[in-house]
C-alpha atoms as a PDB file:
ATOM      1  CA  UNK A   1      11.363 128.525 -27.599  1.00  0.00           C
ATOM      2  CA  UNK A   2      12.791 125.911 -30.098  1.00  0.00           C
ATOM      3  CA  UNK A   3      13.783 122.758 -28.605  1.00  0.00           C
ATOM      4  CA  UNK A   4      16.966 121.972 -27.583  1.00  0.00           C
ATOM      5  CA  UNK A   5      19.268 120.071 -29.901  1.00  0.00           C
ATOM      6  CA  UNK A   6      22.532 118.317 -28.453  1.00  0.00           C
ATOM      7  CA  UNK A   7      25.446 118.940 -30.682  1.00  0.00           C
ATOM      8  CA  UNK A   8      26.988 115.714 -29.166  1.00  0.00           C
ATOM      9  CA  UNK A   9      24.346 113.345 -29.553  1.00  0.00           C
ATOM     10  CA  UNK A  10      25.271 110.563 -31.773  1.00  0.00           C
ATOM     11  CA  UNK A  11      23.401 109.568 -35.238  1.00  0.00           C
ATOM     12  CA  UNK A  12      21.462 105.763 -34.415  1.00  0.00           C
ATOM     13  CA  UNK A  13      23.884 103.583 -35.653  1.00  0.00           C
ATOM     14  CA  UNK A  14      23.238 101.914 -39.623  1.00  0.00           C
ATOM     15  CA  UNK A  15      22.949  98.169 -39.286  1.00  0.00           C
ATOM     16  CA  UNK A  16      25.656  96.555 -41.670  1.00  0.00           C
ATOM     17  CA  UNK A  17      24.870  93.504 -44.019  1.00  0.00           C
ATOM     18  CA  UNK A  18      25.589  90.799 -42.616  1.00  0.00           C
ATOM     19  CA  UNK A  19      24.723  86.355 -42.251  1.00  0.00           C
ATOM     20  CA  UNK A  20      23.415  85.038 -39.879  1.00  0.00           C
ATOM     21  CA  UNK A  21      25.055  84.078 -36.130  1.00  0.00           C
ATOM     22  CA  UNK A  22      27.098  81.313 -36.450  1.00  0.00           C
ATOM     23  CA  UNK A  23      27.362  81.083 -40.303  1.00  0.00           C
ATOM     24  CA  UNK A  24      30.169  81.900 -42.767  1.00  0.00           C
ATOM     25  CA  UNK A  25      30.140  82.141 -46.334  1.00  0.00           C
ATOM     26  CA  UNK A  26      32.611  81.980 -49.139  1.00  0.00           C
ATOM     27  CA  UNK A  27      31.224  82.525 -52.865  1.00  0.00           C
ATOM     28  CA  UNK A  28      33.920  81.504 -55.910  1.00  0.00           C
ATOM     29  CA  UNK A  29      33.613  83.488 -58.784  1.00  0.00           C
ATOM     30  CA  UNK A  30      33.743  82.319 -62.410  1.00  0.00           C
ATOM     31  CA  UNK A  31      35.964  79.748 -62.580  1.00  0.00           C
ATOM     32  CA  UNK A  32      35.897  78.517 -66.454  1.00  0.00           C
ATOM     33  CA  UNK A  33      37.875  75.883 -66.476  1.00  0.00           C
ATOM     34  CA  UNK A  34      40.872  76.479 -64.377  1.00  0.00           C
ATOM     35  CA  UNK A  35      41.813  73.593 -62.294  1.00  0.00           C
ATOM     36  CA  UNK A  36      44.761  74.630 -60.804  1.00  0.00           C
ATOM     37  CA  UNK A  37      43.577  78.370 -59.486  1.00  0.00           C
ATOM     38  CA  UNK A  38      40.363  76.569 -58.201  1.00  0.00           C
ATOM     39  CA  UNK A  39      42.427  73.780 -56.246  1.00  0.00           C
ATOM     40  CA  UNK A  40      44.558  76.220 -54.644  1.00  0.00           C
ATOM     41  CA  UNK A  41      41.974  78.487 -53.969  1.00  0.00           C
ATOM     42  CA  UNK A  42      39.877  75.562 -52.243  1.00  0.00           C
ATOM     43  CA  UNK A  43      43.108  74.707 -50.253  1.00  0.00           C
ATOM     44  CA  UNK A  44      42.965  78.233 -48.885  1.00  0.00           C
ATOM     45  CA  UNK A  45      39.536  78.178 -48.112  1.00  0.00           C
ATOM     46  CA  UNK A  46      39.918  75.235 -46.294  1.00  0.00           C
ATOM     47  CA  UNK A  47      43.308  76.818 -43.954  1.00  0.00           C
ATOM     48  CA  UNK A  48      40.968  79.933 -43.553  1.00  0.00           C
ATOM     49  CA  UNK A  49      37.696  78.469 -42.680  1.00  0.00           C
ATOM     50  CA  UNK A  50      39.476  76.211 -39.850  1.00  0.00           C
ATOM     51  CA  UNK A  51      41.869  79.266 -38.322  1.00  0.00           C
ATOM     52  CA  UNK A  52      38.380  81.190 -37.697  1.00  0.00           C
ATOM     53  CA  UNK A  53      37.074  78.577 -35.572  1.00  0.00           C
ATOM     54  CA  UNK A  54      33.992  76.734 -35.947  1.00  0.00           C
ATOM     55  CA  UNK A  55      30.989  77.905 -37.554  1.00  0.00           C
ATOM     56  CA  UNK A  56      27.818  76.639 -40.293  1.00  0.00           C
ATOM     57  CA  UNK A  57      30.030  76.980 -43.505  1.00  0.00           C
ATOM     58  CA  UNK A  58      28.761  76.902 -47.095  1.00  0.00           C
ATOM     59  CA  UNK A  59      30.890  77.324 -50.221  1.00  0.00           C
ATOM     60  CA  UNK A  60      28.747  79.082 -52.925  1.00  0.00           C
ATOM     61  CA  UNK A  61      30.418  78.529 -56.319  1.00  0.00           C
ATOM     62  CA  UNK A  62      29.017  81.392 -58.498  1.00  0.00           C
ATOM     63  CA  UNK A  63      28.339  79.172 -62.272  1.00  0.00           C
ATOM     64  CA  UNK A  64      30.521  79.598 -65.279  1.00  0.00           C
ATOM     65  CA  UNK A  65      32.692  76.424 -64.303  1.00  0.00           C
ATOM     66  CA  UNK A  66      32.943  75.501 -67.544  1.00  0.00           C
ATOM     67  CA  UNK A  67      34.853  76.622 -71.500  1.00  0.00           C
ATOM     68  CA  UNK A  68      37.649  78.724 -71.630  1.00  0.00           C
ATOM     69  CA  UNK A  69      40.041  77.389 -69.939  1.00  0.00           C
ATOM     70  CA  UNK A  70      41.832  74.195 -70.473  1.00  0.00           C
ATOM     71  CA  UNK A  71      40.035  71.723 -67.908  1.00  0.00           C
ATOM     72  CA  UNK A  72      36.787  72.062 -67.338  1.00  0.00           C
ATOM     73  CA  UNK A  73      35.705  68.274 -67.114  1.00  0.00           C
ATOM     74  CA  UNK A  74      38.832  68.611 -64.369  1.00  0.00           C
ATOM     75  CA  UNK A  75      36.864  71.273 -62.814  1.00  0.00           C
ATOM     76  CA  UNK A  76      33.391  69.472 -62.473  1.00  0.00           C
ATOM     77  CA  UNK A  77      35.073  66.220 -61.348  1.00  0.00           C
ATOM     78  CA  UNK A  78      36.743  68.703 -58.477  1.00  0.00           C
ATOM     79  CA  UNK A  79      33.690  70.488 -57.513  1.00  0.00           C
ATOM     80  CA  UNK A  80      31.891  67.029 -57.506  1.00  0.00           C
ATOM     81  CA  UNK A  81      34.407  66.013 -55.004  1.00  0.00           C
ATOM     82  CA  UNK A  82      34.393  68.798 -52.742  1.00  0.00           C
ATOM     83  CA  UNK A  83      30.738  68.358 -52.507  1.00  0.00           C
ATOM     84  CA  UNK A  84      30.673  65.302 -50.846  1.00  0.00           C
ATOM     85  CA  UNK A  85      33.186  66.966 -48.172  1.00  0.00           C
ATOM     86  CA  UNK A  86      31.449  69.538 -47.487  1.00  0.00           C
ATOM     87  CA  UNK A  87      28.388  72.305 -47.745  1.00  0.00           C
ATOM     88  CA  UNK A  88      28.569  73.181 -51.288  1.00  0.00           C
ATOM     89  CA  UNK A  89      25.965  74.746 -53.563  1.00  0.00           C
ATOM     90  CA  UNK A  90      26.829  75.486 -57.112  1.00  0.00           C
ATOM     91  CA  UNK A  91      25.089  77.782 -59.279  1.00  0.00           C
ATOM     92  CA  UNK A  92      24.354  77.154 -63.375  1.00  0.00           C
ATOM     93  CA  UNK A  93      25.560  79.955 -65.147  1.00  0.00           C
ATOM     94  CA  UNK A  94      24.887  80.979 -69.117  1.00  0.00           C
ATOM     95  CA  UNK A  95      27.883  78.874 -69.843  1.00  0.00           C
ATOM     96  CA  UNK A  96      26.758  75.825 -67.767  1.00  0.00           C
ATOM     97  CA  UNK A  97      23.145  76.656 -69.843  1.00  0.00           C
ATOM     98  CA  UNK A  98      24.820  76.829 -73.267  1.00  0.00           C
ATOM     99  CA  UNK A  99      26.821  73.368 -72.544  1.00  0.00           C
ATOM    100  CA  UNK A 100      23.708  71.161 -71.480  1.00  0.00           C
ATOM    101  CA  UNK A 101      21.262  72.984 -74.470  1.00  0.00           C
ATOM    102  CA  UNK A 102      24.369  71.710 -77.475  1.00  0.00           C
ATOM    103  CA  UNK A 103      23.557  68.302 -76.267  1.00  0.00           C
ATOM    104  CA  UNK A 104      19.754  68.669 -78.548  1.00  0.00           C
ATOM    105  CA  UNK A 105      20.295  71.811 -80.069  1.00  0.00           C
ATOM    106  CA  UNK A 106      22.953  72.268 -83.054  1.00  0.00           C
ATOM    107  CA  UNK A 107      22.794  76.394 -83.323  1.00  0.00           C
ATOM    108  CA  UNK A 108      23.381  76.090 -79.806  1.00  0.00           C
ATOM    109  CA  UNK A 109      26.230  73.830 -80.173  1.00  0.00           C
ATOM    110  CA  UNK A 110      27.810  76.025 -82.862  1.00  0.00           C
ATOM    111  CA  UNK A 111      27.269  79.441 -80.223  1.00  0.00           C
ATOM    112  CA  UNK A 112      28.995  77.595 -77.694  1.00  0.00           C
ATOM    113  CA  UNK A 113      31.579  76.201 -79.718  1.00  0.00           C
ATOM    114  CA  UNK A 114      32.571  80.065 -80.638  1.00  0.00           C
ATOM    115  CA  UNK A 115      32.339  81.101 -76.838  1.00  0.00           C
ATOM    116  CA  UNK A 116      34.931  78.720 -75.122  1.00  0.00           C
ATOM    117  CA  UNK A 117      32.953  75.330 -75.568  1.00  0.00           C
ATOM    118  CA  UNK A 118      36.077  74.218 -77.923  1.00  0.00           C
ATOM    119  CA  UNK A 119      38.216  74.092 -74.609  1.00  0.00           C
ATOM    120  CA  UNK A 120      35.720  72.199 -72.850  1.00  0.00           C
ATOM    121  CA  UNK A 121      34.648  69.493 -75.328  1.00  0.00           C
ATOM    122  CA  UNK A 122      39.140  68.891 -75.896  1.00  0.00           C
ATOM    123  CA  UNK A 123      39.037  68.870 -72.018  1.00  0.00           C
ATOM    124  CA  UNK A 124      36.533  65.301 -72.016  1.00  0.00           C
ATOM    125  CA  UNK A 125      39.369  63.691 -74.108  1.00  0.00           C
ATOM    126  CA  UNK A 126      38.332  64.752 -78.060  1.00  0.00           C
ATOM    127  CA  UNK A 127      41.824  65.362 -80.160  1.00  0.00           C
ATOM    128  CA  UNK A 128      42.202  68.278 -81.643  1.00  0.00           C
ATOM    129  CA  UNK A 129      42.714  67.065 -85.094  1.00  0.00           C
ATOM    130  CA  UNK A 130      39.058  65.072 -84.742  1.00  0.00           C
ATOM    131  CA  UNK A 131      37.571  68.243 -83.397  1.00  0.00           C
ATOM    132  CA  UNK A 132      39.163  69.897 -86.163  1.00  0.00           C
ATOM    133  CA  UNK A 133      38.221  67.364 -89.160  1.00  0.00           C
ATOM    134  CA  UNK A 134      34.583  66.810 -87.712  1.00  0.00           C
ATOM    135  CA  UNK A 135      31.325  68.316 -88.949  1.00  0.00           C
ATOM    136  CA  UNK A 136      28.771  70.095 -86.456  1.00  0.00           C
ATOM    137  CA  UNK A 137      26.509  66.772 -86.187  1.00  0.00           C
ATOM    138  CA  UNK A 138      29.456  64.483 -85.859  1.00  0.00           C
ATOM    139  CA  UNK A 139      31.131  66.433 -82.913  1.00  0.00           C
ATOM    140  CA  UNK A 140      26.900  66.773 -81.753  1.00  0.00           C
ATOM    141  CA  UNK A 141      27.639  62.661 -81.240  1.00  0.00           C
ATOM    142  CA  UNK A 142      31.088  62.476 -80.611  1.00  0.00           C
ATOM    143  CA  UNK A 143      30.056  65.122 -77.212  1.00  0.00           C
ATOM    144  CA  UNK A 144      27.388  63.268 -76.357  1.00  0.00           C
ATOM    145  CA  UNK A 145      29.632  59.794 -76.467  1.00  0.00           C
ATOM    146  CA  UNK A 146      32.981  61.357 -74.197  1.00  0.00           C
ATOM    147  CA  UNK A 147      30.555  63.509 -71.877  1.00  0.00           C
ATOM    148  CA  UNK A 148      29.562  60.813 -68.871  1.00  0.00           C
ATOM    149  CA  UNK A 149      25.617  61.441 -68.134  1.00  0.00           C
ATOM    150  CA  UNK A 150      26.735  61.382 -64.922  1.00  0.00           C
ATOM    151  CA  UNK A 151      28.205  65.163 -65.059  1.00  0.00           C
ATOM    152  CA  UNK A 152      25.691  66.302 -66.938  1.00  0.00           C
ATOM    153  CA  UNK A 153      23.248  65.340 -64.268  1.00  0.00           C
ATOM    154  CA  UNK A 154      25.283  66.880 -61.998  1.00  0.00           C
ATOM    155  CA  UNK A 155      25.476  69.826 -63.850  1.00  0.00           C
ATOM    156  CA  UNK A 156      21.671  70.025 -64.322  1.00  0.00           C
ATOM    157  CA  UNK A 157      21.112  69.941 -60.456  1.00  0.00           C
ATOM    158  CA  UNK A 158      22.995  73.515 -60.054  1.00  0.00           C
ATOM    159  CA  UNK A 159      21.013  76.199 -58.617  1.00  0.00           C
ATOM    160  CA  UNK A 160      19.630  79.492 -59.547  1.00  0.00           C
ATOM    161  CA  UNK A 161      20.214  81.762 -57.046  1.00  0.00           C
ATOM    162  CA  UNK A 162      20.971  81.293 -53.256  1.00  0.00           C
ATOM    163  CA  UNK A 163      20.022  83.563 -49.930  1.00  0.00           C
ATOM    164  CA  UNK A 164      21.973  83.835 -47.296  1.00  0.00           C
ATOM    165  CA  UNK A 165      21.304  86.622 -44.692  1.00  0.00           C
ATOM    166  CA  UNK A 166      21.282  90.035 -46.002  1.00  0.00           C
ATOM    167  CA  UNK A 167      23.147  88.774 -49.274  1.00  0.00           C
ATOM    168  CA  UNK A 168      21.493  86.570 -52.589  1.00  0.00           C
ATOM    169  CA  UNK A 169      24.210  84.962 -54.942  1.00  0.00           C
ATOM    170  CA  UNK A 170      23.328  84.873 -58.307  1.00  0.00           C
ATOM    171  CA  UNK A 171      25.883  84.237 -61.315  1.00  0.00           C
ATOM    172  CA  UNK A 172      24.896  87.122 -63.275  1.00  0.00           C
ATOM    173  CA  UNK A 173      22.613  89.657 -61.740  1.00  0.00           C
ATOM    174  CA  UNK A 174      18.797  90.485 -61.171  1.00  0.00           C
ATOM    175  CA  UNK A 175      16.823  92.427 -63.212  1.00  0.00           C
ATOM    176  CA  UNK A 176      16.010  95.457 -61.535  1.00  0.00           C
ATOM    177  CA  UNK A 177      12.180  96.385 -60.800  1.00  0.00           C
ATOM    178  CA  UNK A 178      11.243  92.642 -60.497  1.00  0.00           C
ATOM    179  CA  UNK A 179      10.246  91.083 -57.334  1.00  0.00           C
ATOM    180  CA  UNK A 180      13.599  88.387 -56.649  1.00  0.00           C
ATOM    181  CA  UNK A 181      10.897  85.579 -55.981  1.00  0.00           C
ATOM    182  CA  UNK A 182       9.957  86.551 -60.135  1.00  0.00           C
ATOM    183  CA  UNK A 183      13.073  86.809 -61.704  1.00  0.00           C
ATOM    184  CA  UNK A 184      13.273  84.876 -64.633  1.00  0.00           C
ATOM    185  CA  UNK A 185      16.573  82.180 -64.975  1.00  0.00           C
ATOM    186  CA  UNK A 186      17.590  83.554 -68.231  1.00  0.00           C
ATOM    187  CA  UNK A 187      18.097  87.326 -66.560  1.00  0.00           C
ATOM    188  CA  UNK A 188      19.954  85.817 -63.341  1.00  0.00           C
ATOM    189  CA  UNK A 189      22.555  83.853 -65.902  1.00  0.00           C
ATOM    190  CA  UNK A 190      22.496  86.563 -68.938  1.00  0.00           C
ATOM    191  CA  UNK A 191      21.825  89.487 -67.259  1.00  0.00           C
ATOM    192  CA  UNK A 192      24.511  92.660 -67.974  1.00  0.00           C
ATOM    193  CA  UNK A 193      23.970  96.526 -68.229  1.00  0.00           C
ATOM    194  CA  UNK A 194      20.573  97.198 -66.690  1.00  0.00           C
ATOM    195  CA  UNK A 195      21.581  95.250 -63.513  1.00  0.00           C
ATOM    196  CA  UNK A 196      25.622  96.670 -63.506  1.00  0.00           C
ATOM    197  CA  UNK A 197      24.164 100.259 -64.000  1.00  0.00           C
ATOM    198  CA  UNK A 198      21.234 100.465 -61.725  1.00  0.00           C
ATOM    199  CA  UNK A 199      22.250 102.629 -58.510  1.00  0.00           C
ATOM    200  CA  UNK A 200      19.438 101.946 -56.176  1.00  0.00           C
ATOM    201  CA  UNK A 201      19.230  99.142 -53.582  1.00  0.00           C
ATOM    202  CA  UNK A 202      17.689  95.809 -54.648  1.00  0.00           C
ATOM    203  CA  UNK A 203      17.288  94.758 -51.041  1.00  0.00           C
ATOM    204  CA  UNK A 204      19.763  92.468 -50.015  1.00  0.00           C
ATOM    205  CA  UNK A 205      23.610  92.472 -51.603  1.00  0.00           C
ATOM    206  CA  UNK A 206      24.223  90.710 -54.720  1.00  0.00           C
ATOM    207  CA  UNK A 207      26.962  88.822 -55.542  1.00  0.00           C
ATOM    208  CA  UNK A 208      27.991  87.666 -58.261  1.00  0.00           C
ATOM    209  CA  UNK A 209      30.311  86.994 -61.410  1.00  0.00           C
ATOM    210  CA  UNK A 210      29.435  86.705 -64.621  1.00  0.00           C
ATOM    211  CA  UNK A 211      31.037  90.287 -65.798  1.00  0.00           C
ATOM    212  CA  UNK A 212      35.107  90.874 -65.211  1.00  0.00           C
ATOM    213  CA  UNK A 213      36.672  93.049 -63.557  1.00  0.00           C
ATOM    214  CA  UNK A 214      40.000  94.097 -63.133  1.00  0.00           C
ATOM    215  CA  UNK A 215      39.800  93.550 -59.054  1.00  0.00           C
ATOM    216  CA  UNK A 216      36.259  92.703 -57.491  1.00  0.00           C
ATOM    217  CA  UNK A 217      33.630  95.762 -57.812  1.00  0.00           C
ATOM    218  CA  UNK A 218      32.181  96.529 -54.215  1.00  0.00           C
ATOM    219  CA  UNK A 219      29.353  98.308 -54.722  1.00  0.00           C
ATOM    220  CA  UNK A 220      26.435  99.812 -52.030  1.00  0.00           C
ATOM    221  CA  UNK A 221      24.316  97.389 -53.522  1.00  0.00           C
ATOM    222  CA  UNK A 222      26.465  94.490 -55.238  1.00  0.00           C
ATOM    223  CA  UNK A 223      29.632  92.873 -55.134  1.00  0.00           C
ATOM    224  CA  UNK A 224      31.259  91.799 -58.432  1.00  0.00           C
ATOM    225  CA  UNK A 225      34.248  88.849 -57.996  1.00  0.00           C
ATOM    226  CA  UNK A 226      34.612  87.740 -61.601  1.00  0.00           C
ATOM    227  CA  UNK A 227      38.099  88.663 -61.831  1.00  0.00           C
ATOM    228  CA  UNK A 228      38.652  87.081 -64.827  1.00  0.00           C
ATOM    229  CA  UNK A 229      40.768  83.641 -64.099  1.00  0.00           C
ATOM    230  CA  UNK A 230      40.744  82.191 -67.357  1.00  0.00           C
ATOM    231  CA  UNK A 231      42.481  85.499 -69.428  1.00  0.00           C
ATOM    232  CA  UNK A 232      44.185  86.682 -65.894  1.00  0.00           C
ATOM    233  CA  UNK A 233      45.265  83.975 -64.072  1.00  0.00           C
ATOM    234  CA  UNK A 234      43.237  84.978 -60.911  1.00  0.00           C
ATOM    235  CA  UNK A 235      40.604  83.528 -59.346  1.00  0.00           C
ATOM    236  CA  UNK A 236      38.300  85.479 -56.684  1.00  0.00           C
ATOM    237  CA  UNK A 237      36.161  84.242 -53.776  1.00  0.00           C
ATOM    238  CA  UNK A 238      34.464  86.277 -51.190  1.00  0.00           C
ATOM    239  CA  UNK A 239      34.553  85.594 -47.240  1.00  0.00           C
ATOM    240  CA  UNK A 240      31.549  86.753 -45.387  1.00  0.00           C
ATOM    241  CA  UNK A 241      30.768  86.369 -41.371  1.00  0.00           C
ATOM    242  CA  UNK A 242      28.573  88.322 -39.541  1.00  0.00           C
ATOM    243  CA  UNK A 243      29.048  91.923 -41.292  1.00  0.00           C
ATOM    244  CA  UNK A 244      32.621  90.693 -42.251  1.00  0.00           C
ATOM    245  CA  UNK A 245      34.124  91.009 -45.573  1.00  0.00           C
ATOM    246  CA  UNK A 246      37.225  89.360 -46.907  1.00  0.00           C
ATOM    247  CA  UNK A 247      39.087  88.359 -50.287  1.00  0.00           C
ATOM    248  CA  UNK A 248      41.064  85.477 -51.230  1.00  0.00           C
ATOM    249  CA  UNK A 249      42.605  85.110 -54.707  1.00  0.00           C
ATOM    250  CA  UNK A 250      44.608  82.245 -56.100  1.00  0.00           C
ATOM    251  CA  UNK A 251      46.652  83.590 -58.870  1.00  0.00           C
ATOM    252  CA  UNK A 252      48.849  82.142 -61.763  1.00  0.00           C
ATOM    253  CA  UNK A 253      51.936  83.996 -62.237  1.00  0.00           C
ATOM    254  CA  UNK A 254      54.320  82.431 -64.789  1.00  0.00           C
ATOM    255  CA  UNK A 255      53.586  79.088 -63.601  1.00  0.00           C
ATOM    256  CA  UNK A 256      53.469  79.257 -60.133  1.00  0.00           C
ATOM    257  CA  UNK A 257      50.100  79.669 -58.221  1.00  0.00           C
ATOM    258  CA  UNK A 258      50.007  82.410 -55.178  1.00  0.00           C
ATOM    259  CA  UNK A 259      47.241  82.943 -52.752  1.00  0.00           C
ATOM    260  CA  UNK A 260      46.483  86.490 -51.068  1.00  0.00           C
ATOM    261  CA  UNK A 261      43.780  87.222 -48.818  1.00  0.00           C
ATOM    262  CA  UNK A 262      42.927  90.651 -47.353  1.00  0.00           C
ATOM    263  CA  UNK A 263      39.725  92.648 -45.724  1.00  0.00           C
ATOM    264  CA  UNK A 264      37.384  95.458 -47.235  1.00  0.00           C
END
């Protein structure tokens, strides 16, 4: 005789991701120079993190701070700021990489020059008709005279990656196949289509920026929260508690700077 199977027994219930008791997380996505967006964004952070009651909380700001947009030293004195008020780790992206290597490195200089570094060298106080009129080693100089060592420093101390729970925060991705105690710093801040593409689990959830989307990309295996602020006037972050997930976006439209937060 076969062995009886109850119809009405339930399936052992799938553990969700989650961080650890008595932490909460929120990750920023790429910020790239927008002041505004990332002030009222940190503003509602703040109101959220205080009406859900006390808890270990760590702001994770995902790299790509910097070029773009219009005030990126604005941005790194902020971020600076908010550091010394509270738990938060920053994370170098390829932008952050580009910016400290044009300091030694002229092809550099010229790449990120073409890829939003304009904004952020006008941003440390260069006019534009200077930046205009000046060769590639004169604005090499005139950079490394307006650009306090102190923020490049600061800059230099960002982090890689960071774990937290079943999640690891990286700015651009991991390269699938690779241990994530082996991954290599160019992959986690360059990294694109291999990582975006792969379907299988690397473990714990990624998240990350880096690539845009139109709204943040949940995936099975990573979330995406680039959403673009510098071109779309919206910045992203990411709420996590427990095996909670929220949004919260602080968006420029025409002028005037909304926030929104909802669950998925």
């Amino acid at each position: 005789m076969l062995p009886f199977k109850n119809p009405f027994r339930l399936s052992p219930a799938v553990a969700l991701p989650a961080v650890p008791t008595g932490q909460r997380v929120y990750a920023i996505g790429d910020v790239h120079g927008c002041l505004p967006q990332l002030e009222c964004l940190a503003d509602a952070i703040e109101c959220d993190d205080a009406a859900r009651g006390d808890a270990e909380t760590t702001v994770i700001m995902l790299g790509d701070l910097v070029d773009r947009g219009p005030d990126s030293a604005g941005v790194i004195a902020f971020a600076r700021a908010w550091q010394g008020r509270r738990k938060v780790r920053i994370l170098a992206g390829n932008h952050e990489e580009m910016f400290l290597r044009s300091f030694d490195d002229i092809n550099v200089l010229r790449e990120f020059l073409r890829f939003g570094g304009r904004e952020t060298v006008l941003s440390y106080g260069i006019e534009s008709d200077t930046y205009v009129a000046a060769e590639l080693d004169e604005l090499q100089m005139l950079i490394a005279e307006l650009v306090p060592q102190a923020d490049r420093d600061f800059i230099t101390g960002w982090e890689d990656s960071v774990a937290i729970g079943d999640y690891l925060f990286v700015h651009a991705g991991v390269r699938p196949g690779v241990p994530l105690d082996e991954q290599r710093p160019s992959d986690l801040h360059w990294i694109r289509g291999e990582f975006l593409d792969y379907p299988k689990s690397f473990g714990p959830i990624i998240v990350h920026g880096h690539t845009i989307f139109a709204k943040p990309e949940v995936k099975a295996n990573r979330i995406g929260i680039d959403t673009g602020a510098y071109s779309t006037g919206r910045l992203t972050a990411l709420g996590l508690q427990g095996d909670r997930r929220w949004l919260i976006t602080a968006e420029d439209d025409g002028g005037t700077i909304t926030t929104a937060k909802r669950s998925i």
